[in-house]
C-alpha atoms as a PDB file:
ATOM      1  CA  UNK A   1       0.000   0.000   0.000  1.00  0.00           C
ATOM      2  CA  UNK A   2       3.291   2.112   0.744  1.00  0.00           C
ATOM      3  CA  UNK A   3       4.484   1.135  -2.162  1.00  0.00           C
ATOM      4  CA  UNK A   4       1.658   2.013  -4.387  1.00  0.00           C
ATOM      5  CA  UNK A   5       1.785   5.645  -2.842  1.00  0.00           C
ATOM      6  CA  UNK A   6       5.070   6.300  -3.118  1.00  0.00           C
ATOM      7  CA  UNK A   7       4.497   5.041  -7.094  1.00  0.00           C
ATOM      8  CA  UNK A   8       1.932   7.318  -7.542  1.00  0.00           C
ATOM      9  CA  UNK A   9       3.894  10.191  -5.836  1.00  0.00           C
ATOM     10  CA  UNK A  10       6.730   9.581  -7.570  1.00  0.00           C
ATOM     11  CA  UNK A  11       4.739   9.448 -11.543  1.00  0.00           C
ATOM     12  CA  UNK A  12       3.445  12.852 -10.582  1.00  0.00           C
ATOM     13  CA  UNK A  13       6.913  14.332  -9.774  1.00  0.00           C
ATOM     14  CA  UNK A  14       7.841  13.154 -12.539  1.00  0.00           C
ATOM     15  CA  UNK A  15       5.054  14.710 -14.711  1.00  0.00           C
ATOM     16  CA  UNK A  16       5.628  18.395 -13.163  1.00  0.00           C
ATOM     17  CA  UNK A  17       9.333  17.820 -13.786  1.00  0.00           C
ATOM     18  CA  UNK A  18       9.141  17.248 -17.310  1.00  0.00           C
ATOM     19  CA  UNK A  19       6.605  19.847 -17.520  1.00  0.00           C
ATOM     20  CA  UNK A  20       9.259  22.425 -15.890  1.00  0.00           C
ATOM     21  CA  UNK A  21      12.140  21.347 -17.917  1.00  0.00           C
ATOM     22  CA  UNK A  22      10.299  21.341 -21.618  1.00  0.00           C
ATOM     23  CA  UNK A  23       8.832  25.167 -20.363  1.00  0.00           C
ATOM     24  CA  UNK A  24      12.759  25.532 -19.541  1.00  0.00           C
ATOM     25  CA  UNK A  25      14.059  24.407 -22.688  1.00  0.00           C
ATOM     26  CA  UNK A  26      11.660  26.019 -24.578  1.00  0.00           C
ATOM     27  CA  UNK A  27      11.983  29.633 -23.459  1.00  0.00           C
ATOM     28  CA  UNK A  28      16.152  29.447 -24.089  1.00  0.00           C
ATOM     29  CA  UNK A  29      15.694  28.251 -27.412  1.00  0.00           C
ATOM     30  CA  UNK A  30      14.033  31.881 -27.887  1.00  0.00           C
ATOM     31  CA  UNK A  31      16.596  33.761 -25.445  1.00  0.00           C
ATOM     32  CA  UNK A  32      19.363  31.637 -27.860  1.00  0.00           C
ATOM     33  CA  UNK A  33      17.372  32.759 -30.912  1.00  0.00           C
ATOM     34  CA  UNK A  34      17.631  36.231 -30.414  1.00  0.00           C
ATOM     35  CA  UNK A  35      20.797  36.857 -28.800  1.00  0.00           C
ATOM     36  CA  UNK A  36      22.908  34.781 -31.795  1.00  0.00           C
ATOM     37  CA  UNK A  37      23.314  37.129 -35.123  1.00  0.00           C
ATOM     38  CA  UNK A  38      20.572  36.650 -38.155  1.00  0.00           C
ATOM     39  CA  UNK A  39      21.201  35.291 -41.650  1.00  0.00           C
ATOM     40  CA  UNK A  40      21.967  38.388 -43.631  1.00  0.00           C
ATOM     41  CA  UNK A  41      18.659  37.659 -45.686  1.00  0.00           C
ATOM     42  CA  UNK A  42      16.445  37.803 -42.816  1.00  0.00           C
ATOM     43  CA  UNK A  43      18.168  41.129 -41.316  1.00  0.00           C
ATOM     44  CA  UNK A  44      17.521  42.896 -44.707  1.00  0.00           C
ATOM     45  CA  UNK A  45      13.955  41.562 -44.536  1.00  0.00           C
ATOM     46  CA  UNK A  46      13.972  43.434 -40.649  1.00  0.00           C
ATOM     47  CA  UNK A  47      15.717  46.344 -42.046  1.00  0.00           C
ATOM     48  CA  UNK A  48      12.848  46.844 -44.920  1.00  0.00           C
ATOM     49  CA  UNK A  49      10.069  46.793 -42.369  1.00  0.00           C
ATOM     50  CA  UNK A  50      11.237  48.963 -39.539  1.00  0.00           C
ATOM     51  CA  UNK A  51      12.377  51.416 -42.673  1.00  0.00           C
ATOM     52  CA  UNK A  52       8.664  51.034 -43.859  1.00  0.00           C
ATOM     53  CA  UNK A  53       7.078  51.090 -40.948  1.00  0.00           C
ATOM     54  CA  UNK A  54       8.466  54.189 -39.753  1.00  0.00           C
ATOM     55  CA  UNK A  55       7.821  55.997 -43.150  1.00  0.00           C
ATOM     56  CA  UNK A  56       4.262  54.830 -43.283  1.00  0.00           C
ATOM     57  CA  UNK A  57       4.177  56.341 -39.274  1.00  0.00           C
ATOM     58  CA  UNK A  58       5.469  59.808 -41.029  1.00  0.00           C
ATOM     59  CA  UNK A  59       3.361  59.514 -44.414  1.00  0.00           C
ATOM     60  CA  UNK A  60       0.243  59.156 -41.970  1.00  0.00           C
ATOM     61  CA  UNK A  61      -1.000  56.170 -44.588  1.00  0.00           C
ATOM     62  CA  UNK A  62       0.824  53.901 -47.759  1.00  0.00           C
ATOM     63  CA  UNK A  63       4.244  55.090 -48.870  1.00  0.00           C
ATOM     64  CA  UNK A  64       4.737  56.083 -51.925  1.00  0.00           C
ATOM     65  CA  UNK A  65       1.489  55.994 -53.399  1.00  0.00           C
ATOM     66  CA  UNK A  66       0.850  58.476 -55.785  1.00  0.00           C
ATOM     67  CA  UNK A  67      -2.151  60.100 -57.211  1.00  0.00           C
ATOM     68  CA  UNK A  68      -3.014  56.636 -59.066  1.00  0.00           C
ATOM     69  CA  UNK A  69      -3.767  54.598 -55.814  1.00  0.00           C
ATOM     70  CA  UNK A  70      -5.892  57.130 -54.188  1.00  0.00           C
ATOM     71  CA  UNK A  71      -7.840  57.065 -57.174  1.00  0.00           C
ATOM     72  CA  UNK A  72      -8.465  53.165 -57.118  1.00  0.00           C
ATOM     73  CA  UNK A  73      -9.030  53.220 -53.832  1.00  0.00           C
ATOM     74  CA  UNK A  74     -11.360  55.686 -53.979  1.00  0.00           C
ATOM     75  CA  UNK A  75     -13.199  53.708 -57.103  1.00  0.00           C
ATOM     76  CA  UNK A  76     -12.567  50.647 -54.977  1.00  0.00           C
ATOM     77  CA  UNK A  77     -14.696  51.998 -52.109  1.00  0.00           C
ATOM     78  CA  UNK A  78     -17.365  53.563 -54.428  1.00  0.00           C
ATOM     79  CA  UNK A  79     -18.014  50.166 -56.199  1.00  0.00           C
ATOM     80  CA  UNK A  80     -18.217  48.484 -52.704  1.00  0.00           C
ATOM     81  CA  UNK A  81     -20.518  51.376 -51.317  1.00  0.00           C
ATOM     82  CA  UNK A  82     -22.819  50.639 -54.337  1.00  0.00           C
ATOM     83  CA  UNK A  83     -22.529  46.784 -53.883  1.00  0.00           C
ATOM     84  CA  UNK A  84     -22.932  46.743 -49.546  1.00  0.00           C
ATOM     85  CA  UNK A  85     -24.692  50.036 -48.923  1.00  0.00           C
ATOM     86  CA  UNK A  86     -24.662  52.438 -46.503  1.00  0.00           C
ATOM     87  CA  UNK A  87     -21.724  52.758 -43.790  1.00  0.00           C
ATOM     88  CA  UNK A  88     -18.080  53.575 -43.525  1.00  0.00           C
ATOM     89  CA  UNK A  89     -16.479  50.887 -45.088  1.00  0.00           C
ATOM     90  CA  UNK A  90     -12.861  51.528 -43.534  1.00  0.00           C
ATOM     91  CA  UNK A  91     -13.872  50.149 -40.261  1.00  0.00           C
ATOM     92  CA  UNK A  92     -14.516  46.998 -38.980  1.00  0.00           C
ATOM     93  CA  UNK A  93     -18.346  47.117 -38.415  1.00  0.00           C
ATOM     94  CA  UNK A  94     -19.703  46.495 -34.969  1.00  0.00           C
ATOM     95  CA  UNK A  95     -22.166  43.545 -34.736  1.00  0.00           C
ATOM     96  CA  UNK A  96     -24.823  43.593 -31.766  1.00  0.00           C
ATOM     97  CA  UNK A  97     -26.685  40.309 -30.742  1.00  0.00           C
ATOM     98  CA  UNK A  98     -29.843  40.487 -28.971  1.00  0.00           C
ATOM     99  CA  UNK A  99     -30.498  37.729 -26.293  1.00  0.00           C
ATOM    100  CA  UNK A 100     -32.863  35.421 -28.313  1.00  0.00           C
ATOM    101  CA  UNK A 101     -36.541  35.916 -25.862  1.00  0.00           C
ATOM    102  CA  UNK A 102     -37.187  32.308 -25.131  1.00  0.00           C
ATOM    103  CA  UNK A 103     -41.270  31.383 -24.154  1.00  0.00           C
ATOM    104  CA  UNK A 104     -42.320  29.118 -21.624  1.00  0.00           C
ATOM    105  CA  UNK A 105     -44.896  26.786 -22.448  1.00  0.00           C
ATOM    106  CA  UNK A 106     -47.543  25.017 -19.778  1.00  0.00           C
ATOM    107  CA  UNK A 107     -47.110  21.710 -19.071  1.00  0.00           C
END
């Protein structure tokens, strides 16, 4: 009966030591990942989106679009207006569900 207790003890030890030791292992793999330099393909890729990024921060909107893409988006938007309706279509729309009004019936 010891025996069995001490069994059953020692399987769940083990269980929340292999637990610890995978989260372990896991979470240096990503401290390794980004502490060892990157391919010079990937850093270029990096380098093009922070550039980006903080030009589309300044533009307010798309970089270097010209004249051309406001006009197709604009024509993109009208087209959808005429398809959808009514609303501002450069939001996400905001859905609303009613609880459904359940009757009781006699028994």
């Amino acid at each position: 009966m010891v025996l069995q207790q001490i069994l059953r003890l020692s399987s769940f030890f083990h269980s929340a030591v292999s637990i610890h030791v995978r989260r372990n292992i896991g979470l240096s793999a990503i401290v390794f990942n980004k502490t060892k330099e990157l391919d010079p393909v990937q850093k270029l890729f990096l380098d093009k989106i922070r550039e980006y990024n903080t030009k589309s921060k300044q533009a307010g909107g798309p970089v270097d679009a010209g004249p051309d893409f406001q006009k197709d988006m604009n024509e993109s938007l009208a087209r959808l207006q005429r398809a959808y309706g009514e609303g501002d279509l450069t939001k996400f729309p905001e859905f609303k569900f009613e609880e459904p009004k359940f009757e009781e019936t006699p028994k």
